[in-house]
N, C-alpha and C. Protein backbone atom coordinates (compact mmCIF):
# COMPACT_ATOMS: atom_id res chain seq x y z
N UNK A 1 13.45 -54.75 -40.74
CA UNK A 1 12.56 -53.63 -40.84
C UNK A 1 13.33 -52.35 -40.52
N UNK A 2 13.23 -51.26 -41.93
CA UNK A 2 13.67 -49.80 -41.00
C UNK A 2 12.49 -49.24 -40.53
N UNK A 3 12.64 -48.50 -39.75
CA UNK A 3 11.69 -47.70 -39.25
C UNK A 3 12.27 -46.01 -39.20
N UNK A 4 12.09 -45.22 -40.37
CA UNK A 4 12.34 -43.65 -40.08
C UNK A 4 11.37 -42.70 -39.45
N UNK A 5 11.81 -41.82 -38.22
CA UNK A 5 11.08 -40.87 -37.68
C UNK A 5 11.82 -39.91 -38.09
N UNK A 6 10.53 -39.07 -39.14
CA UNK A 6 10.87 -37.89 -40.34
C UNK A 6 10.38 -36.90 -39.12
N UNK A 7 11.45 -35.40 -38.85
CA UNK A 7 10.96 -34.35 -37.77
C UNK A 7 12.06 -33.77 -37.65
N UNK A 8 12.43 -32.42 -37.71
CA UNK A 8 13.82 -31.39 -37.54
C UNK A 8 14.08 -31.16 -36.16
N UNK A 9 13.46 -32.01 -35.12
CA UNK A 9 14.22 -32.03 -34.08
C UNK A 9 13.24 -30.96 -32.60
N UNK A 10 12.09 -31.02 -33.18
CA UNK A 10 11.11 -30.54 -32.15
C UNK A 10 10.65 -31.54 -31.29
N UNK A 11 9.94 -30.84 -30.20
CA UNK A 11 9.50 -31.88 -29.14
C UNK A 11 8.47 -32.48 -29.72
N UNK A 12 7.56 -32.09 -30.12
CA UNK A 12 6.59 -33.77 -30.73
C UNK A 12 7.42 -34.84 -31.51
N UNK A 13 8.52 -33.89 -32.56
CA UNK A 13 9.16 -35.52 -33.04
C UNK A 13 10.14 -36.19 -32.01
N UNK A 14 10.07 -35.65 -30.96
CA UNK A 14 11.52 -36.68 -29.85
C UNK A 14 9.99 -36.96 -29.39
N UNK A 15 8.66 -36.88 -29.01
CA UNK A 15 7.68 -37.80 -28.62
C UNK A 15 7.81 -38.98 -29.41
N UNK A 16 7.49 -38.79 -30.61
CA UNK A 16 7.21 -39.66 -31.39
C UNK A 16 8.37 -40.65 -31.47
N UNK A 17 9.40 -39.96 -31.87
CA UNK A 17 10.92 -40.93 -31.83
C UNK A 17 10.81 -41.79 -30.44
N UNK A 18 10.35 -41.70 -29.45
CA UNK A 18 10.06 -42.60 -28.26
C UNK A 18 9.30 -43.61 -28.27
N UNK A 19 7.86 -43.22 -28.78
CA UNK A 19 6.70 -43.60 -28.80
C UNK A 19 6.97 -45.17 -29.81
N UNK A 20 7.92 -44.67 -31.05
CA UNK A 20 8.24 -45.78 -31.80
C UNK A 20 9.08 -46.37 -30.64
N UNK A 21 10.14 -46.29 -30.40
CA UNK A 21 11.11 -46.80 -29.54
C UNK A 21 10.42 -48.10 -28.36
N UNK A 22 9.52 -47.32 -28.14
CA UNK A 22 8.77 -48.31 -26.83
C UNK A 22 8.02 -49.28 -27.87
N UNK A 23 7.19 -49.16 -28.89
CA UNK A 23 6.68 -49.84 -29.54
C UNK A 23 7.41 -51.18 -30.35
N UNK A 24 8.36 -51.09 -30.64
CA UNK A 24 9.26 -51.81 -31.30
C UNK A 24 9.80 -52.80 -29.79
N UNK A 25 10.06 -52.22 -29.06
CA UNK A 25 10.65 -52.85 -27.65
C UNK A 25 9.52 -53.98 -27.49
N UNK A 26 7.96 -53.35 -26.97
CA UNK A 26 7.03 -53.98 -26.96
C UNK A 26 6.78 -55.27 -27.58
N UNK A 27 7.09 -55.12 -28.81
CA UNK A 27 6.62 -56.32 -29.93
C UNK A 27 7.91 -57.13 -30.12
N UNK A 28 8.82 -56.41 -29.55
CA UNK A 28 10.15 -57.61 -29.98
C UNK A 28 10.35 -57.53 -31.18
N UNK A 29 10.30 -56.47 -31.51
CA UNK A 29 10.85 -56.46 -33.07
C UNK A 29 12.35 -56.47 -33.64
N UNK A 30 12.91 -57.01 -34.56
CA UNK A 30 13.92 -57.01 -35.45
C UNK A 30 13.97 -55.57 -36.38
N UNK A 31 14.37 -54.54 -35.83
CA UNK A 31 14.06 -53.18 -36.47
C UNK A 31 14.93 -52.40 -36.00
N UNK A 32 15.58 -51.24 -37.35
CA UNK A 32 16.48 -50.29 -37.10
C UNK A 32 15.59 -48.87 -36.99
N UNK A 33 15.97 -48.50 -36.25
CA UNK A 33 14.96 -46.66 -36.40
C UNK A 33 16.38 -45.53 -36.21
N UNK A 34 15.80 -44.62 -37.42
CA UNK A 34 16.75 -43.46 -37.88
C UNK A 34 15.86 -42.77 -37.29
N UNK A 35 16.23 -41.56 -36.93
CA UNK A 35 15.76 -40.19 -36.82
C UNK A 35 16.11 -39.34 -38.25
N UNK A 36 15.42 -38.83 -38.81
CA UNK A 36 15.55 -37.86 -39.96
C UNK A 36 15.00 -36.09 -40.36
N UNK A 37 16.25 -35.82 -39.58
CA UNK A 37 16.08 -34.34 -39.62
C UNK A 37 16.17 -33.71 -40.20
N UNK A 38 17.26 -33.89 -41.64
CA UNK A 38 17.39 -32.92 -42.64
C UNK A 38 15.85 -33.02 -43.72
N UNK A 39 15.59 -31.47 -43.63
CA UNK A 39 14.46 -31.05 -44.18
C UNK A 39 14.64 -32.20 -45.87
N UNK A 40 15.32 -31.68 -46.52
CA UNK A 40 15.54 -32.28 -48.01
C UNK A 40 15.19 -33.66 -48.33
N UNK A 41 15.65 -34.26 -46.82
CA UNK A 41 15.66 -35.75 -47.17
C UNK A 41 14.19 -36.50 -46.96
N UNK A 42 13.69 -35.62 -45.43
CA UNK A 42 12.32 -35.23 -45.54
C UNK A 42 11.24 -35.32 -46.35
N UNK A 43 11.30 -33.93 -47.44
CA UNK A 43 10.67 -33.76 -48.26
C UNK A 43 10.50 -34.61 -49.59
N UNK A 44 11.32 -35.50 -49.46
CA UNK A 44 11.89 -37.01 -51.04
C UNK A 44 10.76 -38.02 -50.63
N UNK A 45 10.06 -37.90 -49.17
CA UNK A 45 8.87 -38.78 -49.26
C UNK A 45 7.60 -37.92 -49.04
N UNK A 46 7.93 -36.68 -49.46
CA UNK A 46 6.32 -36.09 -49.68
C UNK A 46 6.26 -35.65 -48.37
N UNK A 47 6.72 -35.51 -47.27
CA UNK A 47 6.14 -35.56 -46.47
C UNK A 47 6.96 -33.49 -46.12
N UNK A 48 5.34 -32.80 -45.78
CA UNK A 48 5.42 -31.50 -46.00
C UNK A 48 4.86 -30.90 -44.45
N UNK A 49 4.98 -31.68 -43.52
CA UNK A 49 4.25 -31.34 -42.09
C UNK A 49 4.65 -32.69 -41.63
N UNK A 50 5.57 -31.94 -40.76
CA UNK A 50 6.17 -33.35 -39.35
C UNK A 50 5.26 -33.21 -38.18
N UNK A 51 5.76 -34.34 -37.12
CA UNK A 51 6.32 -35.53 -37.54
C UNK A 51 5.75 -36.52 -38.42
N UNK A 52 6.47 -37.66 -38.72
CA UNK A 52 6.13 -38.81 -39.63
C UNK A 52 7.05 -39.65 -39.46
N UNK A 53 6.38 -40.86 -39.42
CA UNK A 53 6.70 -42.39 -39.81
C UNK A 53 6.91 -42.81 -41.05
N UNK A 54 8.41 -43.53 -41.44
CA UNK A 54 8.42 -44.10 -42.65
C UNK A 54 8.57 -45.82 -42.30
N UNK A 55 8.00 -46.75 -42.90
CA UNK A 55 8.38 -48.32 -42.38
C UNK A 55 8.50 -48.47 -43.77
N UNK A 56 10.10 -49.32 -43.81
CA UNK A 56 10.37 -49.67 -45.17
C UNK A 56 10.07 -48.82 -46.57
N UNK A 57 10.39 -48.07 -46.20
CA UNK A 57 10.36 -46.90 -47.30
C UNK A 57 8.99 -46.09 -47.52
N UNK A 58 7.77 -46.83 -46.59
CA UNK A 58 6.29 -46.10 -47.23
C UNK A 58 5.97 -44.99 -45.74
N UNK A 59 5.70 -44.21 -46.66
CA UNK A 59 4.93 -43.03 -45.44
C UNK A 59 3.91 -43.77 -44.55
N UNK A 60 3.55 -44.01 -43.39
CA UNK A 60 2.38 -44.92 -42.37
C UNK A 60 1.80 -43.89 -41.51
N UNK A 61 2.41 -42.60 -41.76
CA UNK A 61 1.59 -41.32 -40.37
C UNK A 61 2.40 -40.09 -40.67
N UNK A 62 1.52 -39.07 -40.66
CA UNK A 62 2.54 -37.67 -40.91
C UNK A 62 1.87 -36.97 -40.28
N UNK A 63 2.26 -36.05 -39.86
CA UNK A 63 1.41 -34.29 -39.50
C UNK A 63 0.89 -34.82 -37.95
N UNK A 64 1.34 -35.46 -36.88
CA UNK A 64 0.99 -35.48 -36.04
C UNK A 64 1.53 -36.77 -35.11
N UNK A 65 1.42 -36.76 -33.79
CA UNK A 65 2.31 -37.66 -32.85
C UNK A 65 0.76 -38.95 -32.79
N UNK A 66 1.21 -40.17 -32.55
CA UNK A 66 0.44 -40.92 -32.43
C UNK A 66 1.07 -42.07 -31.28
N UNK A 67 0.13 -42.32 -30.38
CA UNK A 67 0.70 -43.44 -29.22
C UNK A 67 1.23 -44.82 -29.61
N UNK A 68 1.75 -45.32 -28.58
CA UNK A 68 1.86 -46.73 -28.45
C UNK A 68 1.31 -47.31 -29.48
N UNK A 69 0.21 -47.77 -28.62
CA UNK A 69 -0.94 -48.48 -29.32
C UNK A 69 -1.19 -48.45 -30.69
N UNK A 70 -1.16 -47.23 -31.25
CA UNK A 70 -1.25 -47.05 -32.42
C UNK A 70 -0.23 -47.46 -33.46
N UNK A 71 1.06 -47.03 -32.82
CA UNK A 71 2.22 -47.22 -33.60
C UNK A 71 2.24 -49.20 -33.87
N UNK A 72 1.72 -49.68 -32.65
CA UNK A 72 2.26 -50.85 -32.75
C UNK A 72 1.51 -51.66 -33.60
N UNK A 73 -0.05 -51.27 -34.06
CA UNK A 73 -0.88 -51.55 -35.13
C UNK A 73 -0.43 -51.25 -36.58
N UNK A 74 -0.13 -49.96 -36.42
CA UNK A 74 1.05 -49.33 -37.80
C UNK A 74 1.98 -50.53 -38.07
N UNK A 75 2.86 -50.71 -37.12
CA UNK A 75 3.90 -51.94 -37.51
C UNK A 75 3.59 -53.69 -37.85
N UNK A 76 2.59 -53.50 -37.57
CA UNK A 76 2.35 -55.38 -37.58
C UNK A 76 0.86 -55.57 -38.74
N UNK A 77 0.59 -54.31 -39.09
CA UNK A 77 -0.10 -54.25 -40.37
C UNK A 77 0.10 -55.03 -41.32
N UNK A 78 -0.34 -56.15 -42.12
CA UNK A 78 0.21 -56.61 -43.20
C UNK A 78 0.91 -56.01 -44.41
């Protein structure tokens, strides 16, 4: 599993870049997580208001920080 946290490097996306971090820890997951700051590369998944979650290439959360809990439902989603 990749896991990208799309964000140019503000404090909600180093929340969020955590928030995954602990979540993935949590579940014992088999998962790489990028941080993705350059705007351009960003914008190639639509995504026009950080932060955001990419899992395996699909957008799962944008435009706002979301907890634990949440993230870890995001990931084990079918």
């Amino acid at each position: 599993m990749e896991i990208k946290v799309l964000g140019p490097g503000c404090a909600k996306c180093k929340r969020l870049e955590d928030a995954v971090k602990t979540a993935v820890k949590e579940l014992e997951l088999k998962a790489r997580i990028v941080k993705v700051d350059d705007m351009m590369e960003i914008m190639k998944y639509g995504v026009t208001i950080t932060p955001a979650i990419v899992v395996d290439g699909r957008v799962v959360l944008k435009g706002r920080i979301a907890g634990v809990k949440e993230i870890k439902e995001l990931l084990t989603k079918g």
